[in-house]
C-alpha atoms as a PDB file:
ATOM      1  CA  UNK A   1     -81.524  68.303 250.159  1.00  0.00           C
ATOM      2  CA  UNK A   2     -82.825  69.277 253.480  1.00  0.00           C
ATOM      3  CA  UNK A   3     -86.139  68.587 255.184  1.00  0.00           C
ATOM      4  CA  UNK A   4     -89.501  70.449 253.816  1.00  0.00           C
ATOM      5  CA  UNK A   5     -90.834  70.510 257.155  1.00  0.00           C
ATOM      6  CA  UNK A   6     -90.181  70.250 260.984  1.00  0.00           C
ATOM      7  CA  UNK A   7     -89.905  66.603 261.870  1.00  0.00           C
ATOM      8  CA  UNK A   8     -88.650  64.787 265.331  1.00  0.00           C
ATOM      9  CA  UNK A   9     -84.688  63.348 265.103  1.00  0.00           C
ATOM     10  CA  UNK A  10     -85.874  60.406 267.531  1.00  0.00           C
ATOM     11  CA  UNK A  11     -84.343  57.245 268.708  1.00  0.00           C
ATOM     12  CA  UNK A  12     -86.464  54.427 267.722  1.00  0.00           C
ATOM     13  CA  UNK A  13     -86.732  50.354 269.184  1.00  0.00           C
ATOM     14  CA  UNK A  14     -88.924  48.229 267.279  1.00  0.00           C
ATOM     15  CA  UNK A  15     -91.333  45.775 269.211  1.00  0.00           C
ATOM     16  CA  UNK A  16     -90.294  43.039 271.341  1.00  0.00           C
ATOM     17  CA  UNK A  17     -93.882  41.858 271.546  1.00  0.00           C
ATOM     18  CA  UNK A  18     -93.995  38.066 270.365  1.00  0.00           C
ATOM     19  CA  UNK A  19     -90.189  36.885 271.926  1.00  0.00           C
ATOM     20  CA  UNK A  20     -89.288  39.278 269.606  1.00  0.00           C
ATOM     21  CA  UNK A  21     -85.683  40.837 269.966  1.00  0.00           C
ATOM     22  CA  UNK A  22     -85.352  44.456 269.798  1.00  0.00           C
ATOM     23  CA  UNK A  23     -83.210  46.933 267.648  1.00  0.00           C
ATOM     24  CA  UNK A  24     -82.444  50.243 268.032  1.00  0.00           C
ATOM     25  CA  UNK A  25     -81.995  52.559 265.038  1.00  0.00           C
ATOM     26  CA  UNK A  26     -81.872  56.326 264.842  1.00  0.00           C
ATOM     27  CA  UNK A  27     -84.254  57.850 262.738  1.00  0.00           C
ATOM     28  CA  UNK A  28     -82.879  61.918 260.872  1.00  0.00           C
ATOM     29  CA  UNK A  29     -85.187  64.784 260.549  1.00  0.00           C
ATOM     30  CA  UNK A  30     -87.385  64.530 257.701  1.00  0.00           C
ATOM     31  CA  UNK A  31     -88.659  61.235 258.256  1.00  0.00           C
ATOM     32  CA  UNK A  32     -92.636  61.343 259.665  1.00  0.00           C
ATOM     33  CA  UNK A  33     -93.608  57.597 261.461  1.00  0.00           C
ATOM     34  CA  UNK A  34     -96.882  56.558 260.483  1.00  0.00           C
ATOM     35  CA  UNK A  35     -99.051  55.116 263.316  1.00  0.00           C
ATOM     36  CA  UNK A  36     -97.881  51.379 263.010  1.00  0.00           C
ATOM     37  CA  UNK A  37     -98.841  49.582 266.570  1.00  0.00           C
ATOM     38  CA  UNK A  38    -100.297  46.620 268.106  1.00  0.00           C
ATOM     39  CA  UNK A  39    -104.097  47.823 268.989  1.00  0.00           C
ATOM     40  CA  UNK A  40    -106.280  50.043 266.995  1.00  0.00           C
ATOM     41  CA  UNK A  41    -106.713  52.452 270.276  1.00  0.00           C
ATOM     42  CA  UNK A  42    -103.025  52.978 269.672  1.00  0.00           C
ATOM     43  CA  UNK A  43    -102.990  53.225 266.122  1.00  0.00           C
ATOM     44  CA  UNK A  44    -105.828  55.730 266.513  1.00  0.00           C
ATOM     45  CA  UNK A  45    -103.746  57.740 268.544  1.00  0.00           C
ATOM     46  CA  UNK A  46    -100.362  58.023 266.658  1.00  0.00           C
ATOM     47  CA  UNK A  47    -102.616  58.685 263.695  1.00  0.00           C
ATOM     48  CA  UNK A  48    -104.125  61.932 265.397  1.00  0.00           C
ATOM     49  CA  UNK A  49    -100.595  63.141 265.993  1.00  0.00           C
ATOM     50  CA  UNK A  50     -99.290  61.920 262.824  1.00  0.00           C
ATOM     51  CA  UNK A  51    -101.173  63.607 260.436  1.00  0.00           C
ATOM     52  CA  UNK A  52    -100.930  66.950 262.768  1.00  0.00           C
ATOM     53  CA  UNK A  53     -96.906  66.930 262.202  1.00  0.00           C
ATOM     54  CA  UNK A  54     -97.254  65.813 258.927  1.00  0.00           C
ATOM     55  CA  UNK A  55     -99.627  68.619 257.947  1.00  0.00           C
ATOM     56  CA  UNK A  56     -98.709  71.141 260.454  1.00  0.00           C
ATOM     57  CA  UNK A  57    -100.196  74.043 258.467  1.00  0.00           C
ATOM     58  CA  UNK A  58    -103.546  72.545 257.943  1.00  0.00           C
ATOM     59  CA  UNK A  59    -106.858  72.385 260.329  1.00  0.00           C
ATOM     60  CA  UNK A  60    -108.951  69.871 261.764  1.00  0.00           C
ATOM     61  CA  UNK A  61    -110.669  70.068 258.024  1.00  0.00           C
ATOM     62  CA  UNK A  62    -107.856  67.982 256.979  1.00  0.00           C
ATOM     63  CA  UNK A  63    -106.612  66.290 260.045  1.00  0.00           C
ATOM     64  CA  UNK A  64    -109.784  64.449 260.945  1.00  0.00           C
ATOM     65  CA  UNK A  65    -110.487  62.718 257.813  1.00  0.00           C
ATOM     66  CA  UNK A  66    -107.119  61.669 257.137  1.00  0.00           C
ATOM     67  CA  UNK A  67    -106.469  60.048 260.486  1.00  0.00           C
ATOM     68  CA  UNK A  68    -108.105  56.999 259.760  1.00  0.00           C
ATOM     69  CA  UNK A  69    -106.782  56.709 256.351  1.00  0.00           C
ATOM     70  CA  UNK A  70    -103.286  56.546 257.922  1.00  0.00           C
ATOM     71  CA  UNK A  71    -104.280  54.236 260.480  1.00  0.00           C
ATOM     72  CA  UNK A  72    -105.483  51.931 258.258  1.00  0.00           C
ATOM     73  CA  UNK A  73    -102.706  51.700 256.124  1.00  0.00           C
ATOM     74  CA  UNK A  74    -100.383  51.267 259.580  1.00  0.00           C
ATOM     75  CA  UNK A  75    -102.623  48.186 259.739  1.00  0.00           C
ATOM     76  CA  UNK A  76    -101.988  46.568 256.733  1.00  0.00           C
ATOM     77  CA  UNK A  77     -98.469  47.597 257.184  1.00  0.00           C
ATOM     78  CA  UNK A  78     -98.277  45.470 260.870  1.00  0.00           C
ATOM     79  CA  UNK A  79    -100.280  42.510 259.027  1.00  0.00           C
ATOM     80  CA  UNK A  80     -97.224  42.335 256.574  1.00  0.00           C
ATOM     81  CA  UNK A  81     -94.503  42.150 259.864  1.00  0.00           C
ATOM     82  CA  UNK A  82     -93.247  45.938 259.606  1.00  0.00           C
ATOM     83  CA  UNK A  83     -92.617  47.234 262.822  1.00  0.00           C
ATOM     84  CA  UNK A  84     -91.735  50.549 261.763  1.00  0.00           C
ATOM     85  CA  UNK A  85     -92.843  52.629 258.366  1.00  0.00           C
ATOM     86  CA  UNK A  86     -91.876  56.471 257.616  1.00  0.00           C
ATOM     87  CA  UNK A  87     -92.424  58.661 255.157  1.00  0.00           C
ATOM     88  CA  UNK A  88     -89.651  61.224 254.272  1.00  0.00           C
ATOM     89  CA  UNK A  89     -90.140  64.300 252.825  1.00  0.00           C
ATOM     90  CA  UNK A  90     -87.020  66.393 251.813  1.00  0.00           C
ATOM     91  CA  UNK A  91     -87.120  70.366 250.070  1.00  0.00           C
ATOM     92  CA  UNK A  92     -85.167  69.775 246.474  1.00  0.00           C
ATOM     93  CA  UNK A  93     -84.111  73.759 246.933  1.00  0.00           C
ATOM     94  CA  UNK A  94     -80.145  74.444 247.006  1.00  0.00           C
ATOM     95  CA  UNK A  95     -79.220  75.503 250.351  1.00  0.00           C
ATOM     96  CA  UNK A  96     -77.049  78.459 250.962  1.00  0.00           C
ATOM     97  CA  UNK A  97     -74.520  78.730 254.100  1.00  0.00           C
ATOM     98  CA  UNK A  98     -76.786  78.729 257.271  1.00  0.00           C
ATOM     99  CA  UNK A  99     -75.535  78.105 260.641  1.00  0.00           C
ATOM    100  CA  UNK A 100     -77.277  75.551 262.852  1.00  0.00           C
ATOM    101  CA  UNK A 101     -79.526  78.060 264.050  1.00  0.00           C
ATOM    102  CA  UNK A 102     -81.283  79.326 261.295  1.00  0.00           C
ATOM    103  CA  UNK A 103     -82.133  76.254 259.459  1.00  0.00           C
ATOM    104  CA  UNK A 104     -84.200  77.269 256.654  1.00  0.00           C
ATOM    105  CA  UNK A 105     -87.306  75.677 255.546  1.00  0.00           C
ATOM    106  CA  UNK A 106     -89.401  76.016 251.807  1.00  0.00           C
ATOM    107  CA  UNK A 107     -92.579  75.531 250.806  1.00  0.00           C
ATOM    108  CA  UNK A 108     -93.768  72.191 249.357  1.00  0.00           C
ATOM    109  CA  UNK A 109     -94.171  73.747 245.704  1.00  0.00           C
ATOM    110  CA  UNK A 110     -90.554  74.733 245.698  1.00  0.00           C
ATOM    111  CA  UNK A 111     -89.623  71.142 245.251  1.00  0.00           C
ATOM    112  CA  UNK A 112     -90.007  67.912 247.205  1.00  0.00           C
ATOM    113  CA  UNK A 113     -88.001  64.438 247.034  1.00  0.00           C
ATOM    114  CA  UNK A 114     -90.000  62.086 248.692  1.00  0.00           C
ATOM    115  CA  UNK A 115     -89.232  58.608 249.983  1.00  0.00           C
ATOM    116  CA  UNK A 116     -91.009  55.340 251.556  1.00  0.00           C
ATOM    117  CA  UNK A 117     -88.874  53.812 255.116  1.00  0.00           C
ATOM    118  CA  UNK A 118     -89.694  50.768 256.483  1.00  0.00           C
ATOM    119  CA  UNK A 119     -88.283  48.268 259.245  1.00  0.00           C
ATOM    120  CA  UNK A 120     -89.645  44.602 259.447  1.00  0.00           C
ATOM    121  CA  UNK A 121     -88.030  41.375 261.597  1.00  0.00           C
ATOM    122  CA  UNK A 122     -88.056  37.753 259.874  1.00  0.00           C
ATOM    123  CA  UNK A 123     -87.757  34.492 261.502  1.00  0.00           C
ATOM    124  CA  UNK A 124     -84.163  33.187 260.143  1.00  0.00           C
ATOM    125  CA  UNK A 125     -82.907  29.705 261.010  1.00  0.00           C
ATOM    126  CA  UNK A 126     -79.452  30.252 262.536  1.00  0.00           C
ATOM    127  CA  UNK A 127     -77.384  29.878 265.979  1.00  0.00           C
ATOM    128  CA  UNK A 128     -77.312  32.398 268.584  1.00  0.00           C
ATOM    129  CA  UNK A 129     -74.391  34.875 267.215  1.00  0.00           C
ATOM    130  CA  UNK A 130     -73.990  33.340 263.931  1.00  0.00           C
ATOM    131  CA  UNK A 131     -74.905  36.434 262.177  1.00  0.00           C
ATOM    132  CA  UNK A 132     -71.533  35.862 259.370  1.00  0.00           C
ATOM    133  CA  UNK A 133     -73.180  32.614 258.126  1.00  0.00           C
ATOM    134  CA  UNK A 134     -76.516  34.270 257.865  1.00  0.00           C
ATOM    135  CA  UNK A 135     -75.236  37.581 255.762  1.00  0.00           C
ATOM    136  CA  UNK A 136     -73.414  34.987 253.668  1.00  0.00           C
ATOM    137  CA  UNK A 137     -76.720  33.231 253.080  1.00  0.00           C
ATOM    138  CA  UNK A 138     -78.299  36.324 252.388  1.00  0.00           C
ATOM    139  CA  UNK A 139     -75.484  37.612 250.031  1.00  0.00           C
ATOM    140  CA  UNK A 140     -75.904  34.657 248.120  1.00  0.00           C
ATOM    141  CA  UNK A 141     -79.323  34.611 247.522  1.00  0.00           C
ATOM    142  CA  UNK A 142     -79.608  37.872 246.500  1.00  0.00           C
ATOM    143  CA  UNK A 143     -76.560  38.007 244.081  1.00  0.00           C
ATOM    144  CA  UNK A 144     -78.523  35.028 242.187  1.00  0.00           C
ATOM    145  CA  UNK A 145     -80.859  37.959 240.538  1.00  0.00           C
ATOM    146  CA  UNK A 146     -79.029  39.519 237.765  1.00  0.00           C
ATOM    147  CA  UNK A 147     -81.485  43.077 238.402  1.00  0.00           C
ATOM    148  CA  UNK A 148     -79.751  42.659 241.892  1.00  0.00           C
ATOM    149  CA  UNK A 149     -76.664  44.864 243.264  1.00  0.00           C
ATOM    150  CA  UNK A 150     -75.801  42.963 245.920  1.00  0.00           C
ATOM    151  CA  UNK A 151     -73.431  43.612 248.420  1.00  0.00           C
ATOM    152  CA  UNK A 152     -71.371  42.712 251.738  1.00  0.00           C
ATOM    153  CA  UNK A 153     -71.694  45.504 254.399  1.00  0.00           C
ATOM    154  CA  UNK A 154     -69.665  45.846 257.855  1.00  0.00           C
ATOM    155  CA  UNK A 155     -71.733  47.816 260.147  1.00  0.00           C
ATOM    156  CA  UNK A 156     -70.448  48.835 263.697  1.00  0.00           C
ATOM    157  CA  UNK A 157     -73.678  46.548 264.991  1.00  0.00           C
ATOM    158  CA  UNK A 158     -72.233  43.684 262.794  1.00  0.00           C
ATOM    159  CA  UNK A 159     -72.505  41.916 259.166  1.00  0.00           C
ATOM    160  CA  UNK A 160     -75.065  42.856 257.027  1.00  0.00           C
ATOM    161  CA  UNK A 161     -76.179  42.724 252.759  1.00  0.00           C
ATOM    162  CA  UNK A 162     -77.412  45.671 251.091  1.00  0.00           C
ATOM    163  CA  UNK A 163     -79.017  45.181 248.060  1.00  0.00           C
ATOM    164  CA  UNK A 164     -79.938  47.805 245.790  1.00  0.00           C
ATOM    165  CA  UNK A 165     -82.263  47.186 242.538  1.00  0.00           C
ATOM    166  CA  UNK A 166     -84.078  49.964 240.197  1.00  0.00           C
ATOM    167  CA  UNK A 167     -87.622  49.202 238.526  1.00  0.00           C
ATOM    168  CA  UNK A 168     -88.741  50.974 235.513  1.00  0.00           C
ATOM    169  CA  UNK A 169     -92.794  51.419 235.284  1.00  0.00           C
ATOM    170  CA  UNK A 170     -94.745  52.657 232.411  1.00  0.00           C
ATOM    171  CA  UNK A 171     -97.505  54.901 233.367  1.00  0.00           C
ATOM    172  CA  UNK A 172    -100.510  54.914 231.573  1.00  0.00           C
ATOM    173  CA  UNK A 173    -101.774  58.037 229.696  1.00  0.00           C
ATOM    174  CA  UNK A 174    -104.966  58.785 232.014  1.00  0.00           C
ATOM    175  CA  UNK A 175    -102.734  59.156 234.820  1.00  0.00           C
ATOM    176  CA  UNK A 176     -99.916  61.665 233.650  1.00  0.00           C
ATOM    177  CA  UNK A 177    -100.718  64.706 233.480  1.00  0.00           C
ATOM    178  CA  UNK A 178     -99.405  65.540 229.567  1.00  0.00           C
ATOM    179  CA  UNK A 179    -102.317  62.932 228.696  1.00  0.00           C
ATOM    180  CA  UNK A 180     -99.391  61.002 227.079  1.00  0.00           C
ATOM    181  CA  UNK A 181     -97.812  57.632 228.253  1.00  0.00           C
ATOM    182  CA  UNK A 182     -94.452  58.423 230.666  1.00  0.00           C
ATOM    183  CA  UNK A 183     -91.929  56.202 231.970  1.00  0.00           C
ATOM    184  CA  UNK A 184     -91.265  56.050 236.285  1.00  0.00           C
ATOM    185  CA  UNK A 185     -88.046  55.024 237.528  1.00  0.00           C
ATOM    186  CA  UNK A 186     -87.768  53.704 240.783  1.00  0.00           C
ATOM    187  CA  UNK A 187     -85.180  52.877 243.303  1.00  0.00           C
ATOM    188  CA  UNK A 188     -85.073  50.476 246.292  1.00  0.00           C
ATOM    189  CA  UNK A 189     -82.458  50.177 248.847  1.00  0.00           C
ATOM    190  CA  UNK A 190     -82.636  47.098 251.113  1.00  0.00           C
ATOM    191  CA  UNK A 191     -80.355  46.142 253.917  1.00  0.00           C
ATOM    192  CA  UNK A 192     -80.870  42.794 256.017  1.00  0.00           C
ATOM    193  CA  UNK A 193     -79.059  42.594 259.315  1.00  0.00           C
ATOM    194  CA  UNK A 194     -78.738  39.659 261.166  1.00  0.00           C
ATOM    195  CA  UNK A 195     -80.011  39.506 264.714  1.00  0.00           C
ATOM    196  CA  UNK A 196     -76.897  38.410 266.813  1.00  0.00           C
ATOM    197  CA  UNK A 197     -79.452  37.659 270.022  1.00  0.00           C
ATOM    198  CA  UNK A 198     -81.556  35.275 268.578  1.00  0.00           C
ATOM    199  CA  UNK A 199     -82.651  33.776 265.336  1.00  0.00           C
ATOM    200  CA  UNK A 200     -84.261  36.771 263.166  1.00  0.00           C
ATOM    201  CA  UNK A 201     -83.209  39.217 260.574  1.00  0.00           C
ATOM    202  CA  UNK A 202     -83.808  43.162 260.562  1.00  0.00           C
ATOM    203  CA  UNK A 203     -84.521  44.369 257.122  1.00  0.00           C
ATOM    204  CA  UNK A 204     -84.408  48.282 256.503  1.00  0.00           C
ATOM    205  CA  UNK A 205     -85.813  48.843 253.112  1.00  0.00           C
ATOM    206  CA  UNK A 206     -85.727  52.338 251.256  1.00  0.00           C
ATOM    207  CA  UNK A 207     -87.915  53.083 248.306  1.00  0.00           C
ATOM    208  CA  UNK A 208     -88.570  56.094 246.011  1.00  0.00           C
ATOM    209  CA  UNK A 209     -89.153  57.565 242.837  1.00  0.00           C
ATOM    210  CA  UNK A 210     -87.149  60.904 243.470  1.00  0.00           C
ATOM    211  CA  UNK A 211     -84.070  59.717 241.331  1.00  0.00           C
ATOM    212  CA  UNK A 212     -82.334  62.872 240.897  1.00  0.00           C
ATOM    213  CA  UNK A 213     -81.946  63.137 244.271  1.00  0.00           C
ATOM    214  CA  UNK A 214     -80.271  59.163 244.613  1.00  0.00           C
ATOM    215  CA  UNK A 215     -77.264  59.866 246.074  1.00  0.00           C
ATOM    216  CA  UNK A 216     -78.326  61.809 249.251  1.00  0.00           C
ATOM    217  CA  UNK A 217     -81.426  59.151 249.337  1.00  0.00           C
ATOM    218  CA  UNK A 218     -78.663  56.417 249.636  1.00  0.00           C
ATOM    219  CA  UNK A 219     -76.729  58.446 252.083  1.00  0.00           C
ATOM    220  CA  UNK A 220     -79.738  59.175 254.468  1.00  0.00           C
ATOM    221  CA  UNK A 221     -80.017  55.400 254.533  1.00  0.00           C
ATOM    222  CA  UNK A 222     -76.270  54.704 254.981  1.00  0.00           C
ATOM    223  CA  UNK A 223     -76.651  57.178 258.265  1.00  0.00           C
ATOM    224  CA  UNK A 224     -79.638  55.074 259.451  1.00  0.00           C
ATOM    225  CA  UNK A 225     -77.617  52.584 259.355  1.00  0.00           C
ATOM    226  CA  UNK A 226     -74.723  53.598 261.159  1.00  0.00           C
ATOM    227  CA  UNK A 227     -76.977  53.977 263.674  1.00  0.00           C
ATOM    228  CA  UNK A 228     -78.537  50.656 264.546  1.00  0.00           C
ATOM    229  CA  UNK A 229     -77.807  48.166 267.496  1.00  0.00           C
ATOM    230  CA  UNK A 230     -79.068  45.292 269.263  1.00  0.00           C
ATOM    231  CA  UNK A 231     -78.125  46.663 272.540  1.00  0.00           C
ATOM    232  CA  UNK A 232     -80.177  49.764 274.344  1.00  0.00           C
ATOM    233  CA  UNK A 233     -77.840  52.701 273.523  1.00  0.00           C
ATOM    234  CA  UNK A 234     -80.187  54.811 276.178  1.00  0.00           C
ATOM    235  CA  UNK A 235     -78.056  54.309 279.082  1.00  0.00           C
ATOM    236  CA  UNK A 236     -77.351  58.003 279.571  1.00  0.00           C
ATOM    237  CA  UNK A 237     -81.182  58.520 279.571  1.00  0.00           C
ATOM    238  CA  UNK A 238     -81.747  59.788 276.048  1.00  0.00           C
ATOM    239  CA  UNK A 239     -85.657  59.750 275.015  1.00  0.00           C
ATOM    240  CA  UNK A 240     -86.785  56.473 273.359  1.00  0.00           C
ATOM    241  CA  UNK A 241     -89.715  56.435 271.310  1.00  0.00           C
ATOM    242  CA  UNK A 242     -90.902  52.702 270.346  1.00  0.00           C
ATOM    243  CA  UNK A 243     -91.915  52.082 266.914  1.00  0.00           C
ATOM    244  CA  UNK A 244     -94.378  49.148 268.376  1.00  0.00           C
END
């Protein structure tokens, strides 16, 4: 699984508007940031460029009316507390040997897995630094669910619980394309990380419908994670781009 088209490999910090804390996390190529931020001016903005990387190929025929449709949705998204949202888009094609410099990309109808990323910070009640209690909270909470797959994580940027769970949907005949009823199986991956620098928890949450392609799905999210701190890791001057 590789990406289906040219995407940034950025460095990400999510708001500190509000006495939020930030967190850093490091976002892989495939992943395309919708236009989530504070003011519609800037949500207007990142829209214009989103929907020009997303749809590279395309025109102002297609860019222009599905701006604001993004934008709106980045909206509803920041009304909900997400400070971050991406979609990722990854070719289903097997890859031959290629060296780093001939990376090769495929066309959308060869096969695409898709999936749904978002970042949101909750309030939590807990000490500065107390992050073990928290995850233990957390962990216990979610294990209570029997549709639940709870577990303890030790990150480098400290404790965390994933929790994975899988929905099964029925789809109604006018909107499959045999005309018949189908069945959709879904899979969500969420992660909540306890702030250690003040009394809030990260969650990362990864959702999509692209089963056969789980297990590198689950691995794009265990990189992400591997990835995320609570202390600016851009001390040697490496470009930060704020998911605000």
């Amino acid at each position: 699984m590789s990406p289906a088209t040219h995407s940034a490999n950025d460095l990400y910090v999510s708001s500190a508007d509000g006495g939020l804390p930030p967190v850093w996390f490091l976002v892989p190529e495939g992943f395309f940031a919708l236009p989530v931020a504070a003011t519609a001016e800037e949500r207007a903005e990142r829209a214009r460029s989103f929907v020009r990387e997303l749809y590279s190929r395309s025109d102002e025929t297609v860019w222009e009316p599905a701006a604001p449709y993004y934008a709106a949705i980045a909206e509803l998204m920041a009304d909900t507390g997400v400070s971050y949202a991406a979609m990722g888009l990854f070719s289903t094609v097997e890859e031959g040997a290629t060296s780093e410099e001939s990376v090769v990309r495929h066309e959308p109808a060869d096969g695409v897995a898709q999936c749904a990323f978002t970042v949101a910070t909750v309030a939590t009640d807990q000490e500065d630094g107390d992050t073990d209690v928290v995850a233990q909270g957390v962990l216990a909470a979610l294990s209570s669910d029997p549709y639940n797959d709870a577990i303890w994580l030790d990150l480098p940027c400290g404790p965390a619980v994933s929790c994975i769970s899988l929905r099964e949907y029925r789809i109604s005949p006018e909107a499959t394309a045999s005309g018949e009823e189908t069945k959709l199986l879904t899979g969500q991956i969420q992660v909540h990380v306890p702030f250690p620098t003040g009394p809030f928890t990260a969650i990362f949450t990864l959702y999509t419908a692209s089963m056969e392609q789980w297990s590198e799905i689950y691995r794009l999210m265990s990189s992400i994670l591997q990835t995320v701190s609570f202390i600016d890791p851009t001390d040697d001057g490496s470009p930060t781009v704020s998911a605000e």
